[in-house]
Protein backbone atom coordinates (compact mmCIF):
# COMPACT_ATOMS: atom_id res chain seq x y z
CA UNK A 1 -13.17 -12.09 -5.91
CA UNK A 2 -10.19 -12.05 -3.39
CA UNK A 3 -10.61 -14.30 -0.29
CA UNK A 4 -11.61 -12.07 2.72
CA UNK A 5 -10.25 -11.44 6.43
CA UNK A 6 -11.49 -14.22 8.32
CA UNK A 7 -11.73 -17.38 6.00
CA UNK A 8 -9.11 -19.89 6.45
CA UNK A 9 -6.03 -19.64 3.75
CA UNK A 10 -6.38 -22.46 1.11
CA UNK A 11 -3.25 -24.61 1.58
CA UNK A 12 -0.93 -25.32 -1.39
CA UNK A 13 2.42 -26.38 -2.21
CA UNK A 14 4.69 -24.81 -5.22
CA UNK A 15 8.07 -24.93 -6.30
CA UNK A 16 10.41 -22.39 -5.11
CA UNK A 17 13.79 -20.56 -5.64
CA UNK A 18 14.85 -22.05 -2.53
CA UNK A 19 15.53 -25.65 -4.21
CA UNK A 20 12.56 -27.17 -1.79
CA UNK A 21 8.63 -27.00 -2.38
CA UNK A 22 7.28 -24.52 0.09
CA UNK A 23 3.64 -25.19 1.80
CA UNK A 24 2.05 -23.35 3.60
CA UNK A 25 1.19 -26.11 6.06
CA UNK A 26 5.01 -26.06 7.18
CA UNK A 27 4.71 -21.92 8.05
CA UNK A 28 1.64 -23.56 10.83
CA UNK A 29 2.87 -20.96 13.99
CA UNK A 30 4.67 -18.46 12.02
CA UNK A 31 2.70 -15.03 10.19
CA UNK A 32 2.91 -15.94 6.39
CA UNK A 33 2.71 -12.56 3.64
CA UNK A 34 2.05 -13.64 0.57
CA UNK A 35 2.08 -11.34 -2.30
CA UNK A 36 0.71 -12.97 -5.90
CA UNK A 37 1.95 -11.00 -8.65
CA UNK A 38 1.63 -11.01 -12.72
CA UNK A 39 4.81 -10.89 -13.90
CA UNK A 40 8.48 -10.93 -13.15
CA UNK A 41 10.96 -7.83 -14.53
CA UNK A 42 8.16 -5.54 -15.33
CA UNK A 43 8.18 -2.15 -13.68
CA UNK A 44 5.22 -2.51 -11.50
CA UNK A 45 6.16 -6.07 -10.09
CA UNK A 46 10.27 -4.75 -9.93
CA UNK A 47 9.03 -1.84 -7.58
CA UNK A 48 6.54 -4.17 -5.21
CA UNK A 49 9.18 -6.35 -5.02
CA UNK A 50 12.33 -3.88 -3.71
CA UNK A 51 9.60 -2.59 -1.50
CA UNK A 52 9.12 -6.06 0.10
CA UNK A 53 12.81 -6.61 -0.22
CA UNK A 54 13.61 -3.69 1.70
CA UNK A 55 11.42 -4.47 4.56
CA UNK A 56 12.09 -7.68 4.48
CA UNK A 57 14.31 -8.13 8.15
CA UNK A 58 11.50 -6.12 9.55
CA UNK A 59 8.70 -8.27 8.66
CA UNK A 60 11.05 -10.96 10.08
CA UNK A 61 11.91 -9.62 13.37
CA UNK A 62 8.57 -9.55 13.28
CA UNK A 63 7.66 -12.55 12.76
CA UNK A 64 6.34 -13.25 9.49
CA UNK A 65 7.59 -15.07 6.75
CA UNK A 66 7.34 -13.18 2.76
CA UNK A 67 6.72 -14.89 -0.85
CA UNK A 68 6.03 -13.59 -3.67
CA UNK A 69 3.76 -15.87 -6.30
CA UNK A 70 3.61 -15.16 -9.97
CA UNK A 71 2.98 -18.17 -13.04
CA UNK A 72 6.62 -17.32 -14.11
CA UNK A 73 8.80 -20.48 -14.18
CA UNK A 74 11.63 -20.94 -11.37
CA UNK A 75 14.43 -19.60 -13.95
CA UNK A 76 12.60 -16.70 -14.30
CA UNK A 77 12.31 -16.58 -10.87
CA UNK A 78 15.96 -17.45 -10.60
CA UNK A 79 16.73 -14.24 -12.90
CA UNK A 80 14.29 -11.55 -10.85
CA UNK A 81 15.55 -12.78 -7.80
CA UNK A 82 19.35 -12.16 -8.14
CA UNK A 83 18.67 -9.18 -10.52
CA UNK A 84 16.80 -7.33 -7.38
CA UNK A 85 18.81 -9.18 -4.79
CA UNK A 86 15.55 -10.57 -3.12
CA UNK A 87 16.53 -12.31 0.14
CA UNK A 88 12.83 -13.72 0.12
CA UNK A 89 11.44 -17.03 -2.14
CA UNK A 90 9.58 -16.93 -4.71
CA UNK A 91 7.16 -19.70 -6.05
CA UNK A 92 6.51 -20.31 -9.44
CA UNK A 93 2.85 -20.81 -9.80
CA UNK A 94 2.53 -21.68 -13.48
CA UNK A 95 -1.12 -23.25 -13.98
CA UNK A 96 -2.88 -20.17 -12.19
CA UNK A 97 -4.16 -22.93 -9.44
CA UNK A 98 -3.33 -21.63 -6.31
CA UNK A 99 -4.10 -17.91 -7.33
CA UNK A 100 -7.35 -18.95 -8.67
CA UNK A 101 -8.00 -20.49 -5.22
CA UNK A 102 -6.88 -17.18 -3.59
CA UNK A 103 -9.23 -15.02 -5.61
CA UNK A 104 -5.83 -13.50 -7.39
CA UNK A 105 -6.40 -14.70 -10.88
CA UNK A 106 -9.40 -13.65 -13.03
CA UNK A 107 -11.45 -10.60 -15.14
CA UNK A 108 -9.66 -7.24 -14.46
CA UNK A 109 -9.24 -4.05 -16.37
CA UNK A 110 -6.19 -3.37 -18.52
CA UNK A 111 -5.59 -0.09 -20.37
CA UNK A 112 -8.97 0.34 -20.51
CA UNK A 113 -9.95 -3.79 -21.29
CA UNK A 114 -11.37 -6.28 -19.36
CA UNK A 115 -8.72 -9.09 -19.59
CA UNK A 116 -7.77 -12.52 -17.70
CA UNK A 117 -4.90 -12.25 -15.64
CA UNK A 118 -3.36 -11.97 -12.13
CA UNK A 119 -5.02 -9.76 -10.04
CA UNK A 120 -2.00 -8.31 -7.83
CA UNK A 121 -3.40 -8.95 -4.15
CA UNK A 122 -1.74 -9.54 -0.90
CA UNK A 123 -2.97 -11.91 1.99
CA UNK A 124 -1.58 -11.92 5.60
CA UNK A 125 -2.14 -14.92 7.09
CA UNK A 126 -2.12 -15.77 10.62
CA UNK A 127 -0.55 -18.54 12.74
CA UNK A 128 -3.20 -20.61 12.35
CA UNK A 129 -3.57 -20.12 8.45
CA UNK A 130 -6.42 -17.95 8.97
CA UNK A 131 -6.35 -14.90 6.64
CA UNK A 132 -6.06 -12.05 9.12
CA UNK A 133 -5.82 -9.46 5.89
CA UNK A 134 -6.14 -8.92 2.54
CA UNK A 135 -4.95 -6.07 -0.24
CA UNK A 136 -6.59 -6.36 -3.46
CA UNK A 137 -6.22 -5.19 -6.00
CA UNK A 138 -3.13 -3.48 -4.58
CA UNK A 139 -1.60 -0.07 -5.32
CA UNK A 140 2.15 -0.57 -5.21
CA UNK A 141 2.77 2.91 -3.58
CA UNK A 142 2.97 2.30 -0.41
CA UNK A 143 1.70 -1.16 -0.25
CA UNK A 144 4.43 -2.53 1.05
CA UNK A 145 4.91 -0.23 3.82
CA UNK A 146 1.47 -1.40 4.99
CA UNK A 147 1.88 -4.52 5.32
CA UNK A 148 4.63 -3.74 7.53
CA UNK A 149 2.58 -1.66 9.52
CA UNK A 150 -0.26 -4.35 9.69
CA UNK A 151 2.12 -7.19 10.95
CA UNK A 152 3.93 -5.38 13.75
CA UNK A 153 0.30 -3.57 15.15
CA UNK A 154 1.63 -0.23 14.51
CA UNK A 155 -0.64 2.60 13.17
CA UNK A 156 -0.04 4.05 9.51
CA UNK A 157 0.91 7.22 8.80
CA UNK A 158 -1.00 9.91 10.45
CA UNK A 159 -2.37 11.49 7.29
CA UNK A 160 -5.82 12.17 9.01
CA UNK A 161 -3.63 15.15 11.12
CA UNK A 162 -2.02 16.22 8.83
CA UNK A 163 -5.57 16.86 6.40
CA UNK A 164 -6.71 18.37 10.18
CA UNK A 165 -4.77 21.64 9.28
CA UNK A 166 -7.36 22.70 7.50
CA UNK A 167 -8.41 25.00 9.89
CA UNK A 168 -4.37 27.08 10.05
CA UNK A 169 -5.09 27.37 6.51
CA UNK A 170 -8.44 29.25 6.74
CA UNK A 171 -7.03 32.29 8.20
CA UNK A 172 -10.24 33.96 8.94
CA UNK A 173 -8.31 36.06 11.35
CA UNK A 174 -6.54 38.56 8.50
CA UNK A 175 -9.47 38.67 6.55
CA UNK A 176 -10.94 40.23 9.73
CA UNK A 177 -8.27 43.12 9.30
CA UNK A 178 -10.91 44.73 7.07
CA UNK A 179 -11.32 47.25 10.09
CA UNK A 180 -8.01 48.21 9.51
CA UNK A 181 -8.86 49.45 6.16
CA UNK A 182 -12.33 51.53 7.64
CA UNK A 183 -9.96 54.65 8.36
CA UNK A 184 -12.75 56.81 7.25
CA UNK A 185 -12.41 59.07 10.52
CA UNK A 186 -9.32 60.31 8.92
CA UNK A 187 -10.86 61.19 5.40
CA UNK A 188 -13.21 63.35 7.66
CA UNK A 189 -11.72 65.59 7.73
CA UNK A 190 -14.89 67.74 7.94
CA UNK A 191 -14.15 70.10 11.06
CA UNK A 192 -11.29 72.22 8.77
CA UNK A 193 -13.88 73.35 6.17
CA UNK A 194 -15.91 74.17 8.71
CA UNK A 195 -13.40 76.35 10.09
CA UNK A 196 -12.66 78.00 6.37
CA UNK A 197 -16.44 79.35 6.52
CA UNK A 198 -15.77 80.91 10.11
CA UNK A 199 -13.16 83.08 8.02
């Protein structure tokens, strides 16, 4: 099970694309997203990433600072990275150990299976390595968008209004036209026979 909102982040230190070992202990002041993924190239992973990628100056202006995690090695890394133009690092973390520690690695359902593997979560830790949030398992749609939303304080979108409309929908109003139809006074025409007997 993923860590939870409120427990403090479990430090770590991995090899990165940048050339230098990133820890977390050197982001101390600065809002860290870290997004632990299973595998680089695959379509899933590809689309997360771009996502992240193309919110990427955002979450910086921000504030925060964005990795992505996965047990591929640094070449692969290397590869993903310049393939998808990433502008953020990503750390190779090839023994599971610091997703473990995260609640990211473990039993999870594939096609139907229960297998071992990387649980795709995200965890948005706070200047004092608290966890402040956490996404897991994620749903790429979206996901990254939230995050944004999350870091900078502003609301998501406002799909509760929209789902509010309910009520333009239910046009009670022209079913009430039903009166409309009653134009039996006009069918009555009942005073002409009458006046057909008089003859």
């Amino acid at each position: 099970m993923a860590l939870q909102a409120g427990e403090k982040a479990p430090p770590f230190q991995l090899a990165s694309t940048s050339g230098e070992p990133v820890s977390l202990a050197s982001y101390r002041g600065r809002k860290v997203v870290l997004f632990f993924y299973p595998k680089d190239q695959t379509p899933g992973c590809t689309q997360e990433a771009c996502d992240f990628r193309d919110r990427h100056e955002a979450l910086l202006d921000a504030g925060a600072v964005v990795f992505g995690i996965s047990k591929d090695s640094i070449a692969s890394h290397h590869r993903f990275r310049e393939k998808q133009a990433l502008p953020y690092p990503l750390l190779s973390d090839p023994d599971n150990s610091v997703s473990t520690a995260y609640g990211a690695f473990g039993k999870k359902m594939m096609y139907g299976k229960e297998v071992q593997g990387t649980i795709r979560s995200t965890f948005l830790i706070d200047e004092e390595g608290t966890i402040e949030e956490v996404w897991s398992p994620v749903r790429v749609a979206g996901h990254a968008e939230a995050v944004l939303n999350r870091v900078t304080g502003t609301a998501p979108a406002a799909a509760a209004p929209k789902k509010a409309a309910a009520p333009k929908k239910a046009a009670a109003p022209k079913k009430a036209a039903a009166p409309k139809k009653a134009a039996a006074p006009k069918k009555a025409a009942a005073p002409k026979k009458a006046a057909a007997r008089s003859k």
